[in-house]
PDB file of N, CA and C in Angstrom:
ATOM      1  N   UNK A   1     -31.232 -53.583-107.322  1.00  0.00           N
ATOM      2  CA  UNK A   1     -31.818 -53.008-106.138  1.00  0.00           C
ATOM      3  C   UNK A   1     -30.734 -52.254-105.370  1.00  0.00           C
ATOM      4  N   UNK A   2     -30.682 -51.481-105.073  1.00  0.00           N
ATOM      5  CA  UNK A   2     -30.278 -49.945-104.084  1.00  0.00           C
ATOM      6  C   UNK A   2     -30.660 -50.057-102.895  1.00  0.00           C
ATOM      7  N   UNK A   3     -29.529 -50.382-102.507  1.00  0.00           N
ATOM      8  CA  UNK A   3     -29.784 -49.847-100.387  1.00  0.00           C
ATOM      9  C   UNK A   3     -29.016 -48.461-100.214  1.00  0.00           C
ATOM     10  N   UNK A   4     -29.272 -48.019 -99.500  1.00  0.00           N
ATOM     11  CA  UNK A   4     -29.062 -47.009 -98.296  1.00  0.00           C
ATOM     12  C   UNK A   4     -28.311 -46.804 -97.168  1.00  0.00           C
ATOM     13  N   UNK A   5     -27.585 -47.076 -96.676  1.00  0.00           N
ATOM     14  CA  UNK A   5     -27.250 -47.320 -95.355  1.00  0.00           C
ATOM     15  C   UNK A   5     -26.393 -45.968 -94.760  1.00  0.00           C
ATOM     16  N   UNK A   6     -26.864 -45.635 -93.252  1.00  0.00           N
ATOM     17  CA  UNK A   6     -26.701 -45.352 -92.397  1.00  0.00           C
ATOM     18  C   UNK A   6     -25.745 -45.623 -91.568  1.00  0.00           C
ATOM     19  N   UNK A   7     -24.888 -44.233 -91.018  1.00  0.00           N
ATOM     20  CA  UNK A   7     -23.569 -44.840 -90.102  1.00  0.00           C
ATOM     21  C   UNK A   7     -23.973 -45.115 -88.843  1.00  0.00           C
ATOM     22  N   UNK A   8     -25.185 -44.965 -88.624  1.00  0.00           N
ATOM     23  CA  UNK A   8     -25.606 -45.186 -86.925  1.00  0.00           C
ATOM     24  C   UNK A   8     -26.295 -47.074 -87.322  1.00  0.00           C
ATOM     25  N   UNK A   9     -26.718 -47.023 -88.308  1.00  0.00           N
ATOM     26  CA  UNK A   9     -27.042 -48.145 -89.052  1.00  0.00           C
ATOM     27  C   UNK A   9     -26.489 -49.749 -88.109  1.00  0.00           C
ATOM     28  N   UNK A  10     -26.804 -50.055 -86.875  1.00  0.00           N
ATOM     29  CA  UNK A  10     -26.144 -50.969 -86.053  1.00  0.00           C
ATOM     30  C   UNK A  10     -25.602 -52.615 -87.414  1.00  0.00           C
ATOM     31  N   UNK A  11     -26.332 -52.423 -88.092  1.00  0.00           N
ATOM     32  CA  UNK A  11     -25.645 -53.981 -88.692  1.00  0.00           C
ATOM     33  C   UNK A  11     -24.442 -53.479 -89.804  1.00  0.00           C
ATOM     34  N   UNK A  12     -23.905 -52.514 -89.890  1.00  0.00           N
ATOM     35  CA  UNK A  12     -22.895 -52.747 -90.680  1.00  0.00           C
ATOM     36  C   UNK A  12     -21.884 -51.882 -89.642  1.00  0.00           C
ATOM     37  N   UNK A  13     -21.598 -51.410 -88.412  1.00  0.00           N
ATOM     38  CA  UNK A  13     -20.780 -51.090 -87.558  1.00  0.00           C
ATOM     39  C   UNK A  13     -19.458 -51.970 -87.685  1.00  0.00           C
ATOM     40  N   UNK A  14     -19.644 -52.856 -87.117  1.00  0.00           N
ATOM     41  CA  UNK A  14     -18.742 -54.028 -87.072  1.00  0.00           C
ATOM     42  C   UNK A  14     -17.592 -54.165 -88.670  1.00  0.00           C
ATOM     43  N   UNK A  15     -18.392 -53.373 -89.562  1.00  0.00           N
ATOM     44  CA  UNK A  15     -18.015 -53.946 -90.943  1.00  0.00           C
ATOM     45  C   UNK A  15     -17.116 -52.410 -91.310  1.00  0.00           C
ATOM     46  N   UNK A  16     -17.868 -51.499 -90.552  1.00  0.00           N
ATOM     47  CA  UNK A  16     -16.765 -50.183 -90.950  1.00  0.00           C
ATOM     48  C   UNK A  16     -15.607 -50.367 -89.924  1.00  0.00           C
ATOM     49  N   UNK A  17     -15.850 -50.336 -89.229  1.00  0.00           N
ATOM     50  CA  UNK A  17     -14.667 -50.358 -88.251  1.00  0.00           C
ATOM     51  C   UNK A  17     -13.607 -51.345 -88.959  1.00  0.00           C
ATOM     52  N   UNK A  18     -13.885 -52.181 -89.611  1.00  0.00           N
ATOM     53  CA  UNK A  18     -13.151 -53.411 -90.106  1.00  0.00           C
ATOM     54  C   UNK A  18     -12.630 -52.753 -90.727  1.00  0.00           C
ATOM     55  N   UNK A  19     -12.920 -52.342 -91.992  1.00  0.00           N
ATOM     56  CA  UNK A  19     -12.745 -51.171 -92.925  1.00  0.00           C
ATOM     57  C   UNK A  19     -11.772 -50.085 -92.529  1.00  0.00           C
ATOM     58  N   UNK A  20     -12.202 -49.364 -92.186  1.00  0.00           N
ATOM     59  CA  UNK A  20     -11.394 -48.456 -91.216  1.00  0.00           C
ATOM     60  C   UNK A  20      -9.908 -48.526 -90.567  1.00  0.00           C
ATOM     61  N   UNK A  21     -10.232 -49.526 -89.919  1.00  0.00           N
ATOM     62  CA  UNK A  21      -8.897 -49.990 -89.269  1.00  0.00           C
ATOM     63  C   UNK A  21      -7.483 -50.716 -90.431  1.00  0.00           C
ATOM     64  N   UNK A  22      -8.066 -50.794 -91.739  1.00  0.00           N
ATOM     65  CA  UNK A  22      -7.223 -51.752 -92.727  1.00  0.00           C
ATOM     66  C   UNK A  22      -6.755 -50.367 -93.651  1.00  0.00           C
ATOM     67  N   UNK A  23      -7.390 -48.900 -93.006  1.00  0.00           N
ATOM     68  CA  UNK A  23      -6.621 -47.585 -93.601  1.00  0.00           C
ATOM     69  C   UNK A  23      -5.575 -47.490 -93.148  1.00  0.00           C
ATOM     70  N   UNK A  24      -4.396 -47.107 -93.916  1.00  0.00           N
ATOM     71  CA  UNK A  24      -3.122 -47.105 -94.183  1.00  0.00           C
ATOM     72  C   UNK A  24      -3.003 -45.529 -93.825  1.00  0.00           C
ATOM     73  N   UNK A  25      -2.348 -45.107 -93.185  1.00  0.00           N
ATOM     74  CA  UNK A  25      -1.574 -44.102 -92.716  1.00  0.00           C
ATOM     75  C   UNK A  25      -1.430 -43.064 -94.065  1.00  0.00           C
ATOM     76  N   UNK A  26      -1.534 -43.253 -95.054  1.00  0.00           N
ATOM     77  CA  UNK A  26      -1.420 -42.487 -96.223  1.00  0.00           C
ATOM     78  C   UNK A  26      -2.827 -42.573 -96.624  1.00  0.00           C
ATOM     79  N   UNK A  27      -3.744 -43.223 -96.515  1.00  0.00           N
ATOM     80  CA  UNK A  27      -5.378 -42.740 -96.303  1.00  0.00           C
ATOM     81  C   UNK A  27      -5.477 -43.954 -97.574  1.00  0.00           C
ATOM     82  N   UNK A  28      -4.833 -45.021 -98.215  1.00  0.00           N
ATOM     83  CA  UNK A  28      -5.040 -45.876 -98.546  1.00  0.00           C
ATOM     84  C   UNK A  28      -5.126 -47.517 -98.224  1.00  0.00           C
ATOM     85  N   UNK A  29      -5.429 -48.280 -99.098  1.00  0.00           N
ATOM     86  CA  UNK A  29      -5.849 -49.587 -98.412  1.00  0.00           C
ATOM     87  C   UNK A  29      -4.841 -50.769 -99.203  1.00  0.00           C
ATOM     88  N   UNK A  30      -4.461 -51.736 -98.616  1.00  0.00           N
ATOM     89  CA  UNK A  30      -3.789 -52.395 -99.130  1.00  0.00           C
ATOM     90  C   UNK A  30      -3.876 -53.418 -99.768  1.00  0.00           C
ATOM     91  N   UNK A  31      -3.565 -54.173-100.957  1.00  0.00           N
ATOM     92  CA  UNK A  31      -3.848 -55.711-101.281  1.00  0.00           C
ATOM     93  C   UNK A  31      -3.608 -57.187-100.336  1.00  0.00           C
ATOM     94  N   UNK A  32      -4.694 -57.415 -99.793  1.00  0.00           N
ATOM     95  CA  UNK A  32      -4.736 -58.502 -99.465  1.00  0.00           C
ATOM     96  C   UNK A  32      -4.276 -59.854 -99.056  1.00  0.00           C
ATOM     97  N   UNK A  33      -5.437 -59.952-100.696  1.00  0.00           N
ATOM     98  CA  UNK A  33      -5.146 -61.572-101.295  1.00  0.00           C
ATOM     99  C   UNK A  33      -5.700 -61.043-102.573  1.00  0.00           C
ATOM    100  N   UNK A  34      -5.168 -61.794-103.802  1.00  0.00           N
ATOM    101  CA  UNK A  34      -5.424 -62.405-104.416  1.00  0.00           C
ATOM    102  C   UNK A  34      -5.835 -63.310-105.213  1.00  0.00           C
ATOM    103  N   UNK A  35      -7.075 -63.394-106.413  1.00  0.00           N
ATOM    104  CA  UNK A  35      -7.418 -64.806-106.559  1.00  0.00           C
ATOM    105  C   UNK A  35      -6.272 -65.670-107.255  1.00  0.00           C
ATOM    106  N   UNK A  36      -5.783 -66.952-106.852  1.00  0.00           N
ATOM    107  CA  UNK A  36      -5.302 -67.832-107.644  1.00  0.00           C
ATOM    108  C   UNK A  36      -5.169 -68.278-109.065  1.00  0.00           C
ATOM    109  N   UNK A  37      -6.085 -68.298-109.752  1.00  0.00           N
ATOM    110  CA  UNK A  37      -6.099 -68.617-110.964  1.00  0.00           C
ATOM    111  C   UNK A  37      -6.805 -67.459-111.916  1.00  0.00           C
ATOM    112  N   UNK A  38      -6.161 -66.401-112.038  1.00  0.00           N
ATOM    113  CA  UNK A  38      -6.744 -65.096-112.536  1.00  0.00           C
ATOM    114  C   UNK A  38      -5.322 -65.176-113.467  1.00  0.00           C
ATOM    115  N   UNK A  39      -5.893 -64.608-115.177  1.00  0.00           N
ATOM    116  CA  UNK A  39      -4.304 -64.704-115.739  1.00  0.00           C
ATOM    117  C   UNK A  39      -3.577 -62.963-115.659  1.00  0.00           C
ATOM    118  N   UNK A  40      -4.607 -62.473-115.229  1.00  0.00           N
ATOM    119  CA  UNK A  40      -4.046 -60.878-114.729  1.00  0.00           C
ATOM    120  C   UNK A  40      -3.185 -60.368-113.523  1.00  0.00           C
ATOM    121  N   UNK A  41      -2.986 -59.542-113.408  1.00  0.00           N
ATOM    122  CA  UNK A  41      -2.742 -58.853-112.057  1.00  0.00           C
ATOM    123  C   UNK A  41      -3.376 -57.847-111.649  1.00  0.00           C
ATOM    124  N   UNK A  42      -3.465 -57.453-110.120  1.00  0.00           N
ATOM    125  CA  UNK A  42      -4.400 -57.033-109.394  1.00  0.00           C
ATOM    126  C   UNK A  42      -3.489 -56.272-108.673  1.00  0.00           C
ATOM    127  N   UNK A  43      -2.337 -56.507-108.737  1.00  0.00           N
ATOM    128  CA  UNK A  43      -1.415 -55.701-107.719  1.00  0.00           C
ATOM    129  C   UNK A  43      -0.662 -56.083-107.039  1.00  0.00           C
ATOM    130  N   UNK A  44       0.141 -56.017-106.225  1.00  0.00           N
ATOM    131  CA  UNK A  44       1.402 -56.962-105.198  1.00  0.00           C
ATOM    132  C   UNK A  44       0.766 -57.116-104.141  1.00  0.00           C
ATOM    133  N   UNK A  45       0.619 -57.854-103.430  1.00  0.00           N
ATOM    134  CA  UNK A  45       0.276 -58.078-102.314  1.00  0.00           C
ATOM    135  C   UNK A  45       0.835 -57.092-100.808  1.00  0.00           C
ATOM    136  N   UNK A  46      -0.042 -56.930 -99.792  1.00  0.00           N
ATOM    137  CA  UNK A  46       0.773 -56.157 -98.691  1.00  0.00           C
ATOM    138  C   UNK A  46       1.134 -54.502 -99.301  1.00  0.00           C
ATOM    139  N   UNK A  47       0.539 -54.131-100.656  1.00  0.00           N
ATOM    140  CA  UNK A  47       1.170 -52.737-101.121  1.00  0.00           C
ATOM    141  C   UNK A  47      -0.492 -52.109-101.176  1.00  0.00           C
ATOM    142  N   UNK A  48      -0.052 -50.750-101.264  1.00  0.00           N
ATOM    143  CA  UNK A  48      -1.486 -49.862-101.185  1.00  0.00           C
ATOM    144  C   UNK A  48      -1.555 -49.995-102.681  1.00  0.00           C
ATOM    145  N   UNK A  49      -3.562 -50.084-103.065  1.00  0.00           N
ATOM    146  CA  UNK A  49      -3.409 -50.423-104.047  1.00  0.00           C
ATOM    147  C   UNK A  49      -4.980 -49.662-104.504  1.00  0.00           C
ATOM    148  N   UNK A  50      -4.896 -49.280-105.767  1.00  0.00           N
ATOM    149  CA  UNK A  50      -5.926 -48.201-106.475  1.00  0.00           C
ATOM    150  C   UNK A  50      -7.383 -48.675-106.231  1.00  0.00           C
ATOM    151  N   UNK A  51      -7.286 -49.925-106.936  1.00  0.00           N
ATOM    152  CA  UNK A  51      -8.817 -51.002-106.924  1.00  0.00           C
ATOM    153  C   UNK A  51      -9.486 -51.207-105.413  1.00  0.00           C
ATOM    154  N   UNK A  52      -8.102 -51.497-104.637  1.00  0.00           N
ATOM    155  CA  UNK A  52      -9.185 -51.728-103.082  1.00  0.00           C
ATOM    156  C   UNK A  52      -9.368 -50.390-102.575  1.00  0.00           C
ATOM    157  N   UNK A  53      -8.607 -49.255-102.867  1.00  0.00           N
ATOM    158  CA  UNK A  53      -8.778 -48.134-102.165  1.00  0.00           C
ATOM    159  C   UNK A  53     -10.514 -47.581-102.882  1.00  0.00           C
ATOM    160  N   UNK A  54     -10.152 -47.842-104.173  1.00  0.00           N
ATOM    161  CA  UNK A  54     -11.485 -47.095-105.041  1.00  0.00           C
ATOM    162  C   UNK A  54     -12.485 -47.596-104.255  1.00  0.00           C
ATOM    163  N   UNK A  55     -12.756 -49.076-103.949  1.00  0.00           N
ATOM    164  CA  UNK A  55     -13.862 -49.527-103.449  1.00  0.00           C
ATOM    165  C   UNK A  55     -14.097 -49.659-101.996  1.00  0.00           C
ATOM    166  N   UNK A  56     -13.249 -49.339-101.559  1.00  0.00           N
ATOM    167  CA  UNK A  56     -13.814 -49.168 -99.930  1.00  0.00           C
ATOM    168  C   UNK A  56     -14.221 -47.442 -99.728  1.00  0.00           C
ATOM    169  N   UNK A  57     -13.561 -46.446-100.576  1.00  0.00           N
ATOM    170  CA  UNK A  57     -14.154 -45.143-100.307  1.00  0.00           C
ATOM    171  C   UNK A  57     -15.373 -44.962-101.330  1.00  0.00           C
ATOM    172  N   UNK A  58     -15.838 -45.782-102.034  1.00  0.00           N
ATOM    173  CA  UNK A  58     -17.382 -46.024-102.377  1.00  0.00           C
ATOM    174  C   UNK A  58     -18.451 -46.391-101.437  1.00  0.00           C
ATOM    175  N   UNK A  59     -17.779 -47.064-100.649  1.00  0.00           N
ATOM    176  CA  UNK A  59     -18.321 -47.956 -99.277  1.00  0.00           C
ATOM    177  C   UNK A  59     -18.627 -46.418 -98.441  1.00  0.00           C
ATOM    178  N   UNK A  60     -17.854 -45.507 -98.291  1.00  0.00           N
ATOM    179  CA  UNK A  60     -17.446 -44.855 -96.968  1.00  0.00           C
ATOM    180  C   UNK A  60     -18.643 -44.148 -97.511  1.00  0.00           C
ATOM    181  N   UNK A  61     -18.520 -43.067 -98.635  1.00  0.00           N
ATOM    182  CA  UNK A  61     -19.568 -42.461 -99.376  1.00  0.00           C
ATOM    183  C   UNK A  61     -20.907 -43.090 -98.998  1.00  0.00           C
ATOM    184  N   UNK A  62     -20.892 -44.393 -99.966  1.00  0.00           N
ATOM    185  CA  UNK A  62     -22.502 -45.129 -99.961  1.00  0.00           C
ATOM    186  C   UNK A  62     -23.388 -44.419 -98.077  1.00  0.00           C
ATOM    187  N   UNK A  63     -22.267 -44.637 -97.394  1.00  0.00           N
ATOM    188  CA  UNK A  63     -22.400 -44.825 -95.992  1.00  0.00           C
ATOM    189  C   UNK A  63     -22.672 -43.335 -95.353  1.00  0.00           C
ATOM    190  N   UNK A  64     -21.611 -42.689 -95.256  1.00  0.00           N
ATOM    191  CA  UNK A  64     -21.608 -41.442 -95.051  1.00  0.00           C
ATOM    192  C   UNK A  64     -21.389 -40.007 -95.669  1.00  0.00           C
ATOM    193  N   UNK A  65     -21.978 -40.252 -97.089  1.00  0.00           N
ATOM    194  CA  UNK A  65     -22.132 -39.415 -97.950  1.00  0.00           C
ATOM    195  C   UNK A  65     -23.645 -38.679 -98.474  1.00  0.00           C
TER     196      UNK A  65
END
């Protein structure tokens, strides 16, 4: 199932701004956290990183695209 959403959209406001504010000055987003028991890597922690950037400007799109 497929939603839609809207930037005037009052229930996910709170959730862009969140978003938003965790953009990095170079227009990327940084790693986190990490899961614990993963035998991969995901990236260094505290560094801008491909995977969270890819998916929060999917977010921005979904939103205001």
């Amino acid at each position: 199932m497929s939603h839609t959403f809207r930037a005037r959209d009052e229930r996910i406001q709170d959730a862009l701004e969140v978003l938003m504010s965790k953009q990095g000055q170079d227009g990327r987003w940084v790693l986190e956290k990490t899961p614990g028991n993963m035998h991969t890597g995901f990236g260094t922690r505290g560094r801008p990183n491909k995977w969270v950037t890819l998916n929060a400007m999917r977010v921005l799109k979904r939103v205001y695209g």
